[in-house]
Protein backbone atom coordinates (compact mmCIF):
# COMPACT_ATOMS: atom_id res chain seq x y z
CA UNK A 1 0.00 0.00 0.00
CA UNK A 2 1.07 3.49 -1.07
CA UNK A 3 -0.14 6.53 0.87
CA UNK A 4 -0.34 10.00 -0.67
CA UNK A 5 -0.84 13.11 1.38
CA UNK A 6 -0.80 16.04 -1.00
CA UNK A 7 -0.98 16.99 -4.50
CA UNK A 8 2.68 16.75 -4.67
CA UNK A 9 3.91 20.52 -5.63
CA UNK A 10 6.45 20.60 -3.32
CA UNK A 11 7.79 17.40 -4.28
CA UNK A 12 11.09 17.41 -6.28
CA UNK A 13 11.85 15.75 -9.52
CA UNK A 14 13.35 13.03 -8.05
CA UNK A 15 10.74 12.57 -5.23
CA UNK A 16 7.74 12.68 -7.73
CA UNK A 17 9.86 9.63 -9.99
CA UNK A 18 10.30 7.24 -6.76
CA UNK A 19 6.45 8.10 -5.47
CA UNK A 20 5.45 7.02 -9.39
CA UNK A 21 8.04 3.94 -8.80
CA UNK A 22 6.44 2.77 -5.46
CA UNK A 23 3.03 3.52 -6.47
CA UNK A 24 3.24 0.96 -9.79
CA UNK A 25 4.57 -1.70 -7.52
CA UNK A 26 2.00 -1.26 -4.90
CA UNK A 27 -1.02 -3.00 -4.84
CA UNK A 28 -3.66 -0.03 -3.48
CA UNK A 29 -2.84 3.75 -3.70
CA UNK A 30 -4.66 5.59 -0.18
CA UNK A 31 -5.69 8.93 -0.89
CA UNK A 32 -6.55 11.52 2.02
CA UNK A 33 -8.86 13.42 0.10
CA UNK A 34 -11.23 13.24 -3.12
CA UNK A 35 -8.92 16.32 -4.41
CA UNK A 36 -5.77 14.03 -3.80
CA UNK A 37 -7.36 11.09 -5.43
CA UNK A 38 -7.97 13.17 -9.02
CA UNK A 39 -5.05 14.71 -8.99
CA UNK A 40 -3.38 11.26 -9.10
CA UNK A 41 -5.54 10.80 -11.80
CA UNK A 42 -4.48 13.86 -13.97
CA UNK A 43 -0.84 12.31 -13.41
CA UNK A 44 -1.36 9.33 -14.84
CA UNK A 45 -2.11 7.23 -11.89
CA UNK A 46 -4.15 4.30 -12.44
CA UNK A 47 -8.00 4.82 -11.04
CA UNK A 48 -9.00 1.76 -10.32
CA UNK A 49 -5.81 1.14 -7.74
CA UNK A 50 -6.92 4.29 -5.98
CA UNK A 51 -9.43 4.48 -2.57
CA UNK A 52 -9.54 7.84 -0.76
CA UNK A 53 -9.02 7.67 3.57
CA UNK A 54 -10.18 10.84 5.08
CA UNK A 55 -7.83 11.68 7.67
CA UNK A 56 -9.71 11.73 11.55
CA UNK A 57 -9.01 13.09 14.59
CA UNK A 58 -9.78 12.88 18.43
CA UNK A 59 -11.69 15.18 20.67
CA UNK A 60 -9.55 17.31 22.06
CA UNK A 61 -9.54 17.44 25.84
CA UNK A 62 -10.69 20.53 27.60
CA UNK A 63 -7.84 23.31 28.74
CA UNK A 64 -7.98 25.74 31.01
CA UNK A 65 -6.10 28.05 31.77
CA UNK A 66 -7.44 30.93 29.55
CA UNK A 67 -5.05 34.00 28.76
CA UNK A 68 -1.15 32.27 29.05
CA UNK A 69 -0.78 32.49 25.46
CA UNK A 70 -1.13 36.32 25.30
CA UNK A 71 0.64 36.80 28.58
CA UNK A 72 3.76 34.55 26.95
CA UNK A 73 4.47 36.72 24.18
CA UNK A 74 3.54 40.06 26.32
CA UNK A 75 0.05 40.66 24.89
CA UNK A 76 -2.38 42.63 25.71
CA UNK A 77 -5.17 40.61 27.56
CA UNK A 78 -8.08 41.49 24.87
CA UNK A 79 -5.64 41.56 21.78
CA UNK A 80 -7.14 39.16 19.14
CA UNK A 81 -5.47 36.94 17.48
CA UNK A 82 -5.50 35.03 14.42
CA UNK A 83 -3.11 32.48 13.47
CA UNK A 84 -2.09 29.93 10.80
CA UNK A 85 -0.50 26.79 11.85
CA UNK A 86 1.65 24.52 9.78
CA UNK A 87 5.12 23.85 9.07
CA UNK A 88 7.03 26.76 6.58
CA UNK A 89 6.96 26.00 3.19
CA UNK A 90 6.95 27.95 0.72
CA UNK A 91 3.50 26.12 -0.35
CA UNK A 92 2.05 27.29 2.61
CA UNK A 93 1.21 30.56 1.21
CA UNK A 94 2.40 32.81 4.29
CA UNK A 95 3.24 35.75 2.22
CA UNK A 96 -0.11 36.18 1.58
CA UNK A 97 -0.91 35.66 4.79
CA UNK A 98 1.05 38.76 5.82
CA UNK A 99 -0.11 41.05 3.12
CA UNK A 100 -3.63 40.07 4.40
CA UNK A 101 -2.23 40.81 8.28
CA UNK A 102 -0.94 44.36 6.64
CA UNK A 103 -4.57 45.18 5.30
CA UNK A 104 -6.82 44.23 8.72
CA UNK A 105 -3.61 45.77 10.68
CA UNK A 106 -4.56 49.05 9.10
CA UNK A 107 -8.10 49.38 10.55
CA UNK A 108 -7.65 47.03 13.79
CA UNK A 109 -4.61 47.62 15.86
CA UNK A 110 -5.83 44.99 18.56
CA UNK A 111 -4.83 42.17 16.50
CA UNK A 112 -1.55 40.43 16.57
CA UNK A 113 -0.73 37.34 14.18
CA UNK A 114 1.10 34.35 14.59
CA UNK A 115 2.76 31.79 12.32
CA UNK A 116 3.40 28.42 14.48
CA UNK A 117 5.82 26.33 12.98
CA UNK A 118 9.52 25.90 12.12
CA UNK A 119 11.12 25.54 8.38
CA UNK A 120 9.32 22.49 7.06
CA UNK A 121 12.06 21.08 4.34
CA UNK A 122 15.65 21.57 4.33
CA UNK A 123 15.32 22.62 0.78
CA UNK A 124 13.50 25.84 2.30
CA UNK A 125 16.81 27.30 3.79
CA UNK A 126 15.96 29.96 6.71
CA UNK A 127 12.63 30.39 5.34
CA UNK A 128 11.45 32.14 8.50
CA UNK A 129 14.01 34.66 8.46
CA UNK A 130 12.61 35.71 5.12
CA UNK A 131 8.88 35.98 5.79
CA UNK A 132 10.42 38.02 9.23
CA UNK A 133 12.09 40.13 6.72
CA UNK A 134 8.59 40.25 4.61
CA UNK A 135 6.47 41.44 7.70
CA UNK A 136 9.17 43.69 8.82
CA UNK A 137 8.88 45.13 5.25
CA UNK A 138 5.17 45.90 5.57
CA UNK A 139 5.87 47.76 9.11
CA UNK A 140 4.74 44.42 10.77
CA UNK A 141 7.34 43.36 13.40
CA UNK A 142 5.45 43.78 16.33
CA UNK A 143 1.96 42.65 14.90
CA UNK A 144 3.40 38.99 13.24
CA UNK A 145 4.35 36.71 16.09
CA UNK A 146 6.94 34.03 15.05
CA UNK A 147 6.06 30.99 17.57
CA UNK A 148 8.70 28.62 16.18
CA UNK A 149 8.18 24.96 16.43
CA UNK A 150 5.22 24.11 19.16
CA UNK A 151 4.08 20.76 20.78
CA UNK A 152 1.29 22.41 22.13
CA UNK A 153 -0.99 23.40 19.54
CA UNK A 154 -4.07 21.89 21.01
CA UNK A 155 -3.52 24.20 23.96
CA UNK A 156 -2.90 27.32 21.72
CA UNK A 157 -6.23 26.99 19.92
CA UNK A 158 -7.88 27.66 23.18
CA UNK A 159 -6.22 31.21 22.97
CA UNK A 160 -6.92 32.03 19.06
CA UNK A 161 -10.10 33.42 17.63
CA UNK A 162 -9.68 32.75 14.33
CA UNK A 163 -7.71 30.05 12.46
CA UNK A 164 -6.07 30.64 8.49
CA UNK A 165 -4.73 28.24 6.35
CA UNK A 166 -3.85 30.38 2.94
CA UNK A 167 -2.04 27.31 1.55
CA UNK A 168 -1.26 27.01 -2.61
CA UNK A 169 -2.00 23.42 -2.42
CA UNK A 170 -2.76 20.96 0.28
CA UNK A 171 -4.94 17.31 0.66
CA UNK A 172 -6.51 17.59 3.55
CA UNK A 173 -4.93 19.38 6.26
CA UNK A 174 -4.95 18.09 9.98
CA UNK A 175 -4.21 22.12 10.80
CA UNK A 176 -7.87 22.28 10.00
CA UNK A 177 -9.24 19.35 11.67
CA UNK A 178 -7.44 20.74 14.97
CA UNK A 179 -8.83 23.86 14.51
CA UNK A 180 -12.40 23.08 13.89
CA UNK A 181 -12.18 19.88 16.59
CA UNK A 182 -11.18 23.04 19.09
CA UNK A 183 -14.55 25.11 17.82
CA UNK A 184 -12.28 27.48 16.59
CA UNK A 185 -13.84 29.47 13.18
CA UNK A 186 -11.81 28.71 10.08
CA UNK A 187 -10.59 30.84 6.93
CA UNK A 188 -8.98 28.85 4.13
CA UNK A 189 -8.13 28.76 0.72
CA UNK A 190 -10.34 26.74 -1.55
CA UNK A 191 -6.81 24.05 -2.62
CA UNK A 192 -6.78 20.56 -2.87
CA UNK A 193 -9.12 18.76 -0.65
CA UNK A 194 -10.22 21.44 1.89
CA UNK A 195 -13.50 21.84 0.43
CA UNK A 196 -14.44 18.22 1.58
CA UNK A 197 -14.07 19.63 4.74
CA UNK A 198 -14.74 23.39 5.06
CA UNK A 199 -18.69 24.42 3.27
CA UNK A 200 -17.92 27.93 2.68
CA UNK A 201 -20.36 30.00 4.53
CA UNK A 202 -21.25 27.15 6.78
CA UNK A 203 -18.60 25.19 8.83
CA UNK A 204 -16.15 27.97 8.15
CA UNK A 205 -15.13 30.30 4.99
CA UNK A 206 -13.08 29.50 1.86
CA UNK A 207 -10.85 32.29 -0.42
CA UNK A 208 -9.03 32.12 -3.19
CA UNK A 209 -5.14 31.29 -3.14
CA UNK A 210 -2.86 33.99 -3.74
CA UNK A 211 -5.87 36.74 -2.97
CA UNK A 212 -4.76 38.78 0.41
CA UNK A 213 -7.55 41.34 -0.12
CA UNK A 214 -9.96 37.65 -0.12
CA UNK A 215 -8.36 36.78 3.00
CA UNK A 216 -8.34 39.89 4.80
CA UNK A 217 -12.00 40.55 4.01
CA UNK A 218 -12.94 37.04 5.61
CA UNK A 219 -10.92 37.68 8.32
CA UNK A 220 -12.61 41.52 8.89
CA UNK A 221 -16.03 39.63 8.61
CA UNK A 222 -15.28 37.98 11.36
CA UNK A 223 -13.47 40.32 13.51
CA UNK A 224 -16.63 42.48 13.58
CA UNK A 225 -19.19 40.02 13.74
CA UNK A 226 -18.14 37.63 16.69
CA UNK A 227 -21.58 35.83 16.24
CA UNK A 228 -21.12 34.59 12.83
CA UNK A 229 -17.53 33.49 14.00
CA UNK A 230 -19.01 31.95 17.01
CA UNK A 231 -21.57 29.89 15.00
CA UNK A 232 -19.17 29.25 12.12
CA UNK A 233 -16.84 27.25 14.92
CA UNK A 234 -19.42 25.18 16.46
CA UNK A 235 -20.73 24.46 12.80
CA UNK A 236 -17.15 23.28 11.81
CA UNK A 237 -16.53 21.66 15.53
CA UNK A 238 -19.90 19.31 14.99
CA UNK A 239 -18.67 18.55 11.39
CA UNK A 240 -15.26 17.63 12.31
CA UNK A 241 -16.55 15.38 15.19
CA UNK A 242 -19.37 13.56 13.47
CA UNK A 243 -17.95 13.32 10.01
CA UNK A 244 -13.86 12.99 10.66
CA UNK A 245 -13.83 11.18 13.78
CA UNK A 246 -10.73 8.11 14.79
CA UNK A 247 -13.55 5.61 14.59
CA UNK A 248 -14.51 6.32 11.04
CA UNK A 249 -10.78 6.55 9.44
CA UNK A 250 -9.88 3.21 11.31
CA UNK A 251 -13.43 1.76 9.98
């Protein structure tokens, strides 16, 4: 059995010719998402090899505790923040991401922004120390948090009030299952195999890759309408439970 993640941009040359070697010798290709599954297609993979696994996920324990995240990084105690969490790639879209942070920054001064993660591939260099020097370009040092590598996400969602994932391509992303399993309201781009999992407009909001003035917009909606952020995390938290649960991923 082969198992595919993603829709293999980031891969290299030589990484997409073993993953086409290993996947003619194996017997069943596993797919996390419908979107995985036709891209496969598109590169020649053979259909009828193929079966699509939706990744699942745990409820995640209850945390007290409320306002150590903000006090860590010197905060103030009503600052909101919104935050994407993955590892840095350059796939990640986390440029846009900040150009997005420069836009809301410029009519709400309460919020501060946080990428948590550390460089994802070696390939990637010191990819944080660019995207510091990115925000630092748009004026943004104090407003984009850099968290670094964290083994206690769970725990951070408690803190944020709104999670992004402006990603150029992705299958389908366990960021998002975290984030919705928390009840925490959702903004990501419409890639890969999110839309399995987020309805736009109803368990959270989808934008289009590469569009800051998208993503700020969704994340302005919901900065000045706390009940449709509110409703559009419990929405996403009872989709993520009943629909992406351990049970039905083992099953």
């Amino acid at each position: 059995v082969a198992s595919i993640r993603d829709c293999g941009e980031t891969l290299t040359p030589a990484q997409k010719s073993a993953q086409k070697l290993f996947c003619r010798m194996a017997d069943c290709i596993l797919a996390n998402a419908e979107g995985v599954r036709r891209w496969l297609i598109r590169e020649g993979y053979p259909a009828r090899k193929i079966q699509v696994i939706r990744n699942g996920i745990a409820k995640p324990p209850p945390v007290a505790g409320a306002g150590w995240l903000r006090k860590e990084f010197g905060l103030a105690p009503d600052a909101r923040l919104i935050a994407v969490c993955s590892r840095l790639n350059r796939m990640k879209g986390l440029e846009y991401f900040i150009d997005a942070a420069a836009i809301v920054s410029q009519q709400r001064p309460d919020v501060r922004f946080l990428i948590v993660g550390g460089n994802g591939h070696r390939s990637d260099g010191d990819y944080q120390a660019e995207l510091e020097r990115y925000a630092a370009s748009h004026g943004l040092e104090s407003r984009v948090i850099f968290t670094g590598f964290r083994t206690d996400v769970a725990r951070m969602l408690q803190e944020i009030d709104i999670s992004v994932l402006p990603s150029l391509s992705e299958g389908l992303s366990n960021t998002l299952l975290e984030s919705m399993a928390a009840g925490v309201p959702v903004i990501a781009t419409k890639v890969g195999g999110t839309p399995e999992l987020v309805e736009d407009g109803s368990t959270g909001l989808l934008v289009p890759p590469r569009d800051p003035g998208a993503l700020s917009q969704s994340m302005t909606l919901m900065l000045d309408n706390p009940g449709t952020a509110r409703r559009l995390g419990e929405a996403g938290r009872d989709h993520v439970l009943s629909r992406f649960s351990i049970d039905k991923m083992v099953a």
